[in-house]
PDB file of N, CA and C in Angstrom:
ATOM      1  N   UNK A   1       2.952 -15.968  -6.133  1.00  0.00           N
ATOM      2  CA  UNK A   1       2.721 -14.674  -5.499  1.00  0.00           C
ATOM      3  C   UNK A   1       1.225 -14.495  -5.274  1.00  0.00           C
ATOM      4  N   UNK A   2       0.822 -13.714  -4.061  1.00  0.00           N
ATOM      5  CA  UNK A   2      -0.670 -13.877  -4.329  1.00  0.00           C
ATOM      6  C   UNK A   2      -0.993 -12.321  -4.849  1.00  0.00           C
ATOM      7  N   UNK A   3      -2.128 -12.464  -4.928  1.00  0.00           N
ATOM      8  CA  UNK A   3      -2.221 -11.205  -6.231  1.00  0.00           C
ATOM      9  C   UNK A   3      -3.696 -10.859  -5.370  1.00  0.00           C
ATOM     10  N   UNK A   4      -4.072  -9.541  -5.146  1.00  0.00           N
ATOM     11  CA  UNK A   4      -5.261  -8.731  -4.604  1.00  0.00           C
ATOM     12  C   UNK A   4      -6.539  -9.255  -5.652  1.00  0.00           C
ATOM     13  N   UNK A   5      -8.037  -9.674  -5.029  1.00  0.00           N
ATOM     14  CA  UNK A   5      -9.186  -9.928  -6.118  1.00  0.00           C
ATOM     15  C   UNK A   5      -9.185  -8.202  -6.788  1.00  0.00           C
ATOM     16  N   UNK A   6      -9.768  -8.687  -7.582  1.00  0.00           N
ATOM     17  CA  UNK A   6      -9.299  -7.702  -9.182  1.00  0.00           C
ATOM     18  C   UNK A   6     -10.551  -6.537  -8.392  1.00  0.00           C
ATOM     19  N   UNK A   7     -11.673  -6.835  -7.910  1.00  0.00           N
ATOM     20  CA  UNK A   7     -12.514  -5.741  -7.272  1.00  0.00           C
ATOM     21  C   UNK A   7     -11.752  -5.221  -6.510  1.00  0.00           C
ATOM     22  N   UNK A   8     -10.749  -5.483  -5.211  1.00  0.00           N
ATOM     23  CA  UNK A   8     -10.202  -4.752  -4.349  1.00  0.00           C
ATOM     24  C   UNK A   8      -9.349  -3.587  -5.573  1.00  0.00           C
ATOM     25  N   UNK A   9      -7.971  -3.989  -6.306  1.00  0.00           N
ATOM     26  CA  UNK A   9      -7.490  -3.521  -6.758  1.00  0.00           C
ATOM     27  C   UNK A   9      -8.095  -2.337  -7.398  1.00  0.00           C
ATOM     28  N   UNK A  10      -9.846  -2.509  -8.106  1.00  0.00           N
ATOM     29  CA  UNK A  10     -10.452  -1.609  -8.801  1.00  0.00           C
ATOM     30  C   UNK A  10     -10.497  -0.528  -8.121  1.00  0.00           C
ATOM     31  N   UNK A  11     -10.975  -0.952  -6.736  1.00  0.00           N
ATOM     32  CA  UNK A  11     -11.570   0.273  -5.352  1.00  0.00           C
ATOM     33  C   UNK A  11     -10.186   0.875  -5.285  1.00  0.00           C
ATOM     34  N   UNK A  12      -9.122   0.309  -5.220  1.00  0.00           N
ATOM     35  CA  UNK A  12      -7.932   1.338  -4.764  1.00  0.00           C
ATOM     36  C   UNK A  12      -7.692   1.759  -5.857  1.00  0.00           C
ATOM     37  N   UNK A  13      -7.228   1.636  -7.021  1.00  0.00           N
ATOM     38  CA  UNK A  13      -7.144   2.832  -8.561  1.00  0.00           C
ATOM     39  C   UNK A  13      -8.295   3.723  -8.070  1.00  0.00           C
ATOM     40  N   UNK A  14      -9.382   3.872  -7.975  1.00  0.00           N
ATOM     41  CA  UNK A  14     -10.765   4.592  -7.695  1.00  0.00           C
ATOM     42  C   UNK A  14     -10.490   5.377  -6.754  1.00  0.00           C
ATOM     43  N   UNK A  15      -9.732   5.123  -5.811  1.00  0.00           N
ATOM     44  CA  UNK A  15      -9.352   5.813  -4.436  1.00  0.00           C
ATOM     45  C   UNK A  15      -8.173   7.077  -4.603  1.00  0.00           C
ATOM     46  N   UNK A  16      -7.682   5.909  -5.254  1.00  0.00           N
ATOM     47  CA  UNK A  16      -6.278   6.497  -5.518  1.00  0.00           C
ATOM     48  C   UNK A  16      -5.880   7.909  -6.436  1.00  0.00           C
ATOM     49  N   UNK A  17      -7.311   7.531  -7.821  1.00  0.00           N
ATOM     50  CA  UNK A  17      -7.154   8.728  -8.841  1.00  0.00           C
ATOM     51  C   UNK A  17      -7.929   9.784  -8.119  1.00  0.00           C
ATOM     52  N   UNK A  18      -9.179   9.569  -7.307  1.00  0.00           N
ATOM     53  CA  UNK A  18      -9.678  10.345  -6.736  1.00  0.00           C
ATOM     54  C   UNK A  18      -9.198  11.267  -5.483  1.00  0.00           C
ATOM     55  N   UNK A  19      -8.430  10.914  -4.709  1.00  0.00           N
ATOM     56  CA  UNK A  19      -7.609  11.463  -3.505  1.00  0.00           C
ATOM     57  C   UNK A  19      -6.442  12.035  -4.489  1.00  0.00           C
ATOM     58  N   UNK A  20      -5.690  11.874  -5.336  1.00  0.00           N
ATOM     59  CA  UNK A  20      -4.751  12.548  -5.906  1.00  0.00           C
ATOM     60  C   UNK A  20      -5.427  13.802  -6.457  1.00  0.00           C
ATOM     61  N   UNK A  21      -6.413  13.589  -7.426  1.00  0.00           N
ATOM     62  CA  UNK A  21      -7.083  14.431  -7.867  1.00  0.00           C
ATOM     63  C   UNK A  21      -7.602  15.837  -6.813  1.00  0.00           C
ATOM     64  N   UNK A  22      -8.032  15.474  -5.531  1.00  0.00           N
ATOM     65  CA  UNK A  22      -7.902  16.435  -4.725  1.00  0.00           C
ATOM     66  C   UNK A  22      -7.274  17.047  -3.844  1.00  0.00           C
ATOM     67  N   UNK A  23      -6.422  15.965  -4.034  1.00  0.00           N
ATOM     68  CA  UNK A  23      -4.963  16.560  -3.251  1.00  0.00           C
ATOM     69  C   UNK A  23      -4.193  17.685  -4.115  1.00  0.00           C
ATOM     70  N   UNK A  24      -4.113  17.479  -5.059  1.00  0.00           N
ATOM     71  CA  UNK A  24      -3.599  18.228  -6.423  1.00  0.00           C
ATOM     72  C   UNK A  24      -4.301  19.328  -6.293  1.00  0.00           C
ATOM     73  N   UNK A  25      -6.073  19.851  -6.202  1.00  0.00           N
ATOM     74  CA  UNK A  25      -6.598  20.632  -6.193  1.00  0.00           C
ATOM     75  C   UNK A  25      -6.627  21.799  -4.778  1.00  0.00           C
ATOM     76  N   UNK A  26      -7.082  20.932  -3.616  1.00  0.00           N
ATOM     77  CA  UNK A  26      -7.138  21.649  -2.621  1.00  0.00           C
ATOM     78  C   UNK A  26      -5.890  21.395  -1.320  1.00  0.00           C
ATOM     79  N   UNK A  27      -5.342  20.153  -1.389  1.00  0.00           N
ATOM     80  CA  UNK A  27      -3.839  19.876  -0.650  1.00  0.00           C
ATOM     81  C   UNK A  27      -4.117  19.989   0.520  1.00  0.00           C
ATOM     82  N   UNK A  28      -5.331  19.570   0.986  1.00  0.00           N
ATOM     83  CA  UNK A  28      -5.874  19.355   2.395  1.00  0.00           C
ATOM     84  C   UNK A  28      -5.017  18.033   2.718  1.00  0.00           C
ATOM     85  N   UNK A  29      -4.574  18.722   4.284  1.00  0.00           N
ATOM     86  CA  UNK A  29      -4.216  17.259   5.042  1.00  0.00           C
ATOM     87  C   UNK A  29      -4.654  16.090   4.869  1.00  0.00           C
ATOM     88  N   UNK A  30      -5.602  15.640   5.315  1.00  0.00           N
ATOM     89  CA  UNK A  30      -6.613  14.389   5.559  1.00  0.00           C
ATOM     90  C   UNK A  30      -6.526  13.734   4.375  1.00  0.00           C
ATOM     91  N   UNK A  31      -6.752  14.826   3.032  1.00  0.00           N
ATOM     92  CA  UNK A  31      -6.489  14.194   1.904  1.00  0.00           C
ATOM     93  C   UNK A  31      -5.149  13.646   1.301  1.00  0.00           C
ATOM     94  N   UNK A  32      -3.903  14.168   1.811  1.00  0.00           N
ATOM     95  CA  UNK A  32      -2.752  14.214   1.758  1.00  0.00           C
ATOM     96  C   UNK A  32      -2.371  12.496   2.554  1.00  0.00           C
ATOM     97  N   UNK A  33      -3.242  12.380   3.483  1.00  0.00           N
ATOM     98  CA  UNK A  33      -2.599  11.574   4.307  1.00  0.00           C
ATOM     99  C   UNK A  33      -3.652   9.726   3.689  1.00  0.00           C
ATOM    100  N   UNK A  34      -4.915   9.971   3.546  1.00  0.00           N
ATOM    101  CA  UNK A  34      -5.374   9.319   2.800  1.00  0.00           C
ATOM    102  C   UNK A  34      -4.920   8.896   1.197  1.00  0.00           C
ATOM    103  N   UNK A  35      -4.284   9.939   0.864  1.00  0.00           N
ATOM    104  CA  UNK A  35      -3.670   9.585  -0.704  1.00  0.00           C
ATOM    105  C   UNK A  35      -2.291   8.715   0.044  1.00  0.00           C
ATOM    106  N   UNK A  36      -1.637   9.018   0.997  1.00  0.00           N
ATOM    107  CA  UNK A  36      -0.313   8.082   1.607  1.00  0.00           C
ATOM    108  C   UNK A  36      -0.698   6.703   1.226  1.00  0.00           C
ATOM    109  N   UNK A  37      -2.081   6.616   2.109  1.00  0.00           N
ATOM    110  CA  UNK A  37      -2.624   5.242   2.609  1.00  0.00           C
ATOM    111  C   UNK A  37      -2.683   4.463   1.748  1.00  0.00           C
ATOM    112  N   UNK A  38      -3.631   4.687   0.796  1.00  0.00           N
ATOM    113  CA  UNK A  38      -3.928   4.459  -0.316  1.00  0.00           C
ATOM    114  C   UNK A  38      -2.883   4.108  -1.517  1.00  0.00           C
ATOM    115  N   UNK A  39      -2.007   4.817  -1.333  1.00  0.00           N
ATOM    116  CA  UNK A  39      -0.620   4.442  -2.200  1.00  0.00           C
ATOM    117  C   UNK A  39      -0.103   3.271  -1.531  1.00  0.00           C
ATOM    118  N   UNK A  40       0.411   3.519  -0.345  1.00  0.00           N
ATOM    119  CA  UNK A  40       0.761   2.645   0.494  1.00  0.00           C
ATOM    120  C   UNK A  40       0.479   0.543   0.380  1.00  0.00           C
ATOM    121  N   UNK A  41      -1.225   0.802   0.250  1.00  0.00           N
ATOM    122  CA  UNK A  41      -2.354  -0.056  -0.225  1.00  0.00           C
ATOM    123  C   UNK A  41      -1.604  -1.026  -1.187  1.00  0.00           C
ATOM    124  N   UNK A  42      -1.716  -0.248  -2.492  1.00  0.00           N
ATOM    125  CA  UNK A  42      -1.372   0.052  -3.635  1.00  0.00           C
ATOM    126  C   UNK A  42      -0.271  -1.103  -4.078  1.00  0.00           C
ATOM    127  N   UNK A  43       0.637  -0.178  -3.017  1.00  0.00           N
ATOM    128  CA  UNK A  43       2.437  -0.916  -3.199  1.00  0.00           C
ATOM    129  C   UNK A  43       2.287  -2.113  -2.812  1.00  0.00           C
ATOM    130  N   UNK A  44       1.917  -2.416  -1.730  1.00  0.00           N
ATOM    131  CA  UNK A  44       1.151  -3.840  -0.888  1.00  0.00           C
ATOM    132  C   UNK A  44       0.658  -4.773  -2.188  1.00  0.00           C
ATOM    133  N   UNK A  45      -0.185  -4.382  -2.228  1.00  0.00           N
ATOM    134  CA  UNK A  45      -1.123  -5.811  -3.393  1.00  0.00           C
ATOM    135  C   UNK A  45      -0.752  -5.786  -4.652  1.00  0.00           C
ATOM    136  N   UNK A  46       0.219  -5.003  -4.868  1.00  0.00           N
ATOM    137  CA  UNK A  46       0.743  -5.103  -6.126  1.00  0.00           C
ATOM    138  C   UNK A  46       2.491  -5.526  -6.153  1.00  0.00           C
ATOM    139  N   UNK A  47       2.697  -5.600  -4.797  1.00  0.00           N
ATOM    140  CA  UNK A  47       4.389  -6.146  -4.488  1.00  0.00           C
ATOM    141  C   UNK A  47       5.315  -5.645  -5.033  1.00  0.00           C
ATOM    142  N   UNK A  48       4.827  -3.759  -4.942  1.00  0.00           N
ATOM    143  CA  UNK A  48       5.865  -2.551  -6.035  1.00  0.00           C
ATOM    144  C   UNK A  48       6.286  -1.906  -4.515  1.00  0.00           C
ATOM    145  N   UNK A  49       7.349  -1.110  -5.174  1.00  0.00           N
ATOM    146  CA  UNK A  49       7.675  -0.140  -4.010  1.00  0.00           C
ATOM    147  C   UNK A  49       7.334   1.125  -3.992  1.00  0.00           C
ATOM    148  N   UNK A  50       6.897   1.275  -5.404  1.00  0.00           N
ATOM    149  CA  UNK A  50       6.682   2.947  -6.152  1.00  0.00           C
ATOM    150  C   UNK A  50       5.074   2.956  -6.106  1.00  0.00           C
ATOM    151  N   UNK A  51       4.526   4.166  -6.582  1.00  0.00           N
ATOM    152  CA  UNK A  51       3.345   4.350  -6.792  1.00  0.00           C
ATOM    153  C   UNK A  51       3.532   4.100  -8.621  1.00  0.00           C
ATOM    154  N   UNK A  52       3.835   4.447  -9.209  1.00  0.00           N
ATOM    155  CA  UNK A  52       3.863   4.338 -10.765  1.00  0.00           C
ATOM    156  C   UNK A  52       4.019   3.286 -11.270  1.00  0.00           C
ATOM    157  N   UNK A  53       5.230   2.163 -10.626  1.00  0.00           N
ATOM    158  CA  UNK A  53       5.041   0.885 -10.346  1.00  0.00           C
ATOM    159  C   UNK A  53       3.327  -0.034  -9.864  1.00  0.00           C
ATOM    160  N   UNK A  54       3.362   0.679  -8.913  1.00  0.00           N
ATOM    161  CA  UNK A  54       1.866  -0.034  -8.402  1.00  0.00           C
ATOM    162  C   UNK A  54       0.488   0.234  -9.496  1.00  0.00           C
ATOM    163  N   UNK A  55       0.442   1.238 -10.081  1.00  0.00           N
ATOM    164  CA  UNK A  55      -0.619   1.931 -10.726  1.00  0.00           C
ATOM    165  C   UNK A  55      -0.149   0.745 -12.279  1.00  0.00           C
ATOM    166  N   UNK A  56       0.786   0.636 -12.759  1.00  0.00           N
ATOM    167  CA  UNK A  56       1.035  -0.063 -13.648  1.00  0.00           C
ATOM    168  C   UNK A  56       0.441  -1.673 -13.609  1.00  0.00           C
ATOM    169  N   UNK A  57       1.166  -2.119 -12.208  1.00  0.00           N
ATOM    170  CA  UNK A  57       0.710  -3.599 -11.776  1.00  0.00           C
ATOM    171  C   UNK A  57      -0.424  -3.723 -11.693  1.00  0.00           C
ATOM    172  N   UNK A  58      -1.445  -3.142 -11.134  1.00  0.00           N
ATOM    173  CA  UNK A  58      -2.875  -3.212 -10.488  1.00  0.00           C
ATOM    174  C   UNK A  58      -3.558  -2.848 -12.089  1.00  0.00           C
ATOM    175  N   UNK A  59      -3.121  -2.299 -12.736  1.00  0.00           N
ATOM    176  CA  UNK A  59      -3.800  -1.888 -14.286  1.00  0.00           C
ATOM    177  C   UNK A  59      -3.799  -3.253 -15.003  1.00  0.00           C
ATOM    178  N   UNK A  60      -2.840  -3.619 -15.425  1.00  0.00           N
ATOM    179  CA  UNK A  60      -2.042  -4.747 -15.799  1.00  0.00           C
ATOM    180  C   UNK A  60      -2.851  -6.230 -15.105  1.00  0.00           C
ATOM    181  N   UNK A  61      -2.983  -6.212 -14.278  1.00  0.00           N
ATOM    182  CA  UNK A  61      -3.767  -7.016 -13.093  1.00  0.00           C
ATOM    183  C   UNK A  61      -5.254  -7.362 -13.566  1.00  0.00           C
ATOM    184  N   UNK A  62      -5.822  -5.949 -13.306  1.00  0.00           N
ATOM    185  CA  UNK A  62      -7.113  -6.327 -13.841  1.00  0.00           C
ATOM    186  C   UNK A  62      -7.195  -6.288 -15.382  1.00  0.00           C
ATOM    187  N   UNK A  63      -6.323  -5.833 -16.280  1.00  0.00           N
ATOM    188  CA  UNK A  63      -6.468  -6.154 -17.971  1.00  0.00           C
ATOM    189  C   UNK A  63      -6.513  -7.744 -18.074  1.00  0.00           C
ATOM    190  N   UNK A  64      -5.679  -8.315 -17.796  1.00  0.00           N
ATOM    191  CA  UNK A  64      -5.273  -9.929 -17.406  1.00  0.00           C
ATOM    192  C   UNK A  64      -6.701 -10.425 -16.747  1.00  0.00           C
ATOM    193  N   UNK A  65      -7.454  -9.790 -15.830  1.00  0.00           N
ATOM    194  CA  UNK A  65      -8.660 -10.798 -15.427  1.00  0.00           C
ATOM    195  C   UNK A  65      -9.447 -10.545 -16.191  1.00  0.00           C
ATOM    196  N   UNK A  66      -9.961  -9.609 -16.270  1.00  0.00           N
ATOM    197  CA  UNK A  66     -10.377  -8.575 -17.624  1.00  0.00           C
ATOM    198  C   UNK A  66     -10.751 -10.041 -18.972  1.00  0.00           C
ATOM    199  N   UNK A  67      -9.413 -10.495 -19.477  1.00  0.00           N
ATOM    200  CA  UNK A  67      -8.850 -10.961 -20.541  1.00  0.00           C
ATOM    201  C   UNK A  67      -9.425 -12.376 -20.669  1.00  0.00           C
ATOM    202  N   UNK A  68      -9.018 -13.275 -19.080  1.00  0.00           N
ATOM    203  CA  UNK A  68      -9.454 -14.281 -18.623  1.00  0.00           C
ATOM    204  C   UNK A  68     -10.802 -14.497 -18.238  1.00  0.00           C
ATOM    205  N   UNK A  69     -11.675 -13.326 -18.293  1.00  0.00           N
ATOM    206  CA  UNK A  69     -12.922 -13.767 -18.063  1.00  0.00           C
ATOM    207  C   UNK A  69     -13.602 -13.864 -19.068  1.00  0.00           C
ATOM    208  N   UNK A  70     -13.096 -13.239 -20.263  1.00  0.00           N
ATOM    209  CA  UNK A  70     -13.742 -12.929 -21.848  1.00  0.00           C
ATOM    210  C   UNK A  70     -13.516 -14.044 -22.142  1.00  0.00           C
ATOM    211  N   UNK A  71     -12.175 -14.840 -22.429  1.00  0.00           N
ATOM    212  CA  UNK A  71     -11.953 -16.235 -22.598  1.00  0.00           C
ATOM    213  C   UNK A  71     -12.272 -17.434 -22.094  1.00  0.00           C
ATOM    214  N   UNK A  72     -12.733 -17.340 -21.444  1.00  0.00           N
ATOM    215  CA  UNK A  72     -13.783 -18.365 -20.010  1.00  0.00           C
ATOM    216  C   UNK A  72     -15.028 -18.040 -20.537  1.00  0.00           C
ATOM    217  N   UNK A  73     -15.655 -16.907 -20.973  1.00  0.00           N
ATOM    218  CA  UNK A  73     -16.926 -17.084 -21.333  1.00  0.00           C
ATOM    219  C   UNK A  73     -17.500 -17.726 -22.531  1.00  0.00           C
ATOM    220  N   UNK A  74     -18.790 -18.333 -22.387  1.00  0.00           N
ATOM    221  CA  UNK A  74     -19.603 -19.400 -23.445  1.00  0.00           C
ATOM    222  C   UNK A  74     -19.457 -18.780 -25.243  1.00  0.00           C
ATOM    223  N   UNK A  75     -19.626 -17.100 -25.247  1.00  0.00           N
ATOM    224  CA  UNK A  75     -19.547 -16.589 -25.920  1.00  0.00           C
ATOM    225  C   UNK A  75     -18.271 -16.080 -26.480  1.00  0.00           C
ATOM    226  N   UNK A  76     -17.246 -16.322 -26.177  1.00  0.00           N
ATOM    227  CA  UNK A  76     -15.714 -16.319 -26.803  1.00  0.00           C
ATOM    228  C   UNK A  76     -15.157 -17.126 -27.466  1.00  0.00           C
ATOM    229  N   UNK A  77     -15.860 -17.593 -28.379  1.00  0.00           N
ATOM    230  CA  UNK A  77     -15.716 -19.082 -29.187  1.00  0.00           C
ATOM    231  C   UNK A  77     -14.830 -18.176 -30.732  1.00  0.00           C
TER     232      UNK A  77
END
């Protein structure tokens, strides 16, 4: 499966908590329709159909590179 670089995935959680967050607050269109996108995104690079699904995968995603880069490093002995 191919899997989104762990920076993209970061920018969309970032997008994602942030456009909800003001959608929740002020429920402006633009923001409404950008939080779609963004979910949308989401479901895509994470190969979910849900948003709660996706937010799980993409978390999960970068914990795992996260994990693999600590263990790859000189200093993880």
């Amino acid at each position: 499966m191919l899997m989104a670089h762990p920076a993209v995935l970061r920018n969309l959680l970032e997008q994602y908590e942030t456009l909800d967050a003001v959608h929740a607050h002020a429920g402006a269109p633009e923001a409404r329709q950008r939080l779609e996108d963004v979910t949308y995104t989401l479901c895509v690079a994470t190969g979910t159909l849900n948003i709660e699904d996706a937010l799980i995968a993409a978390r999960q995603q970068l914990q795992d590179h996260l994990g693999h880069l600590q263990s790859d490093s000189p200093t993880a002995s």
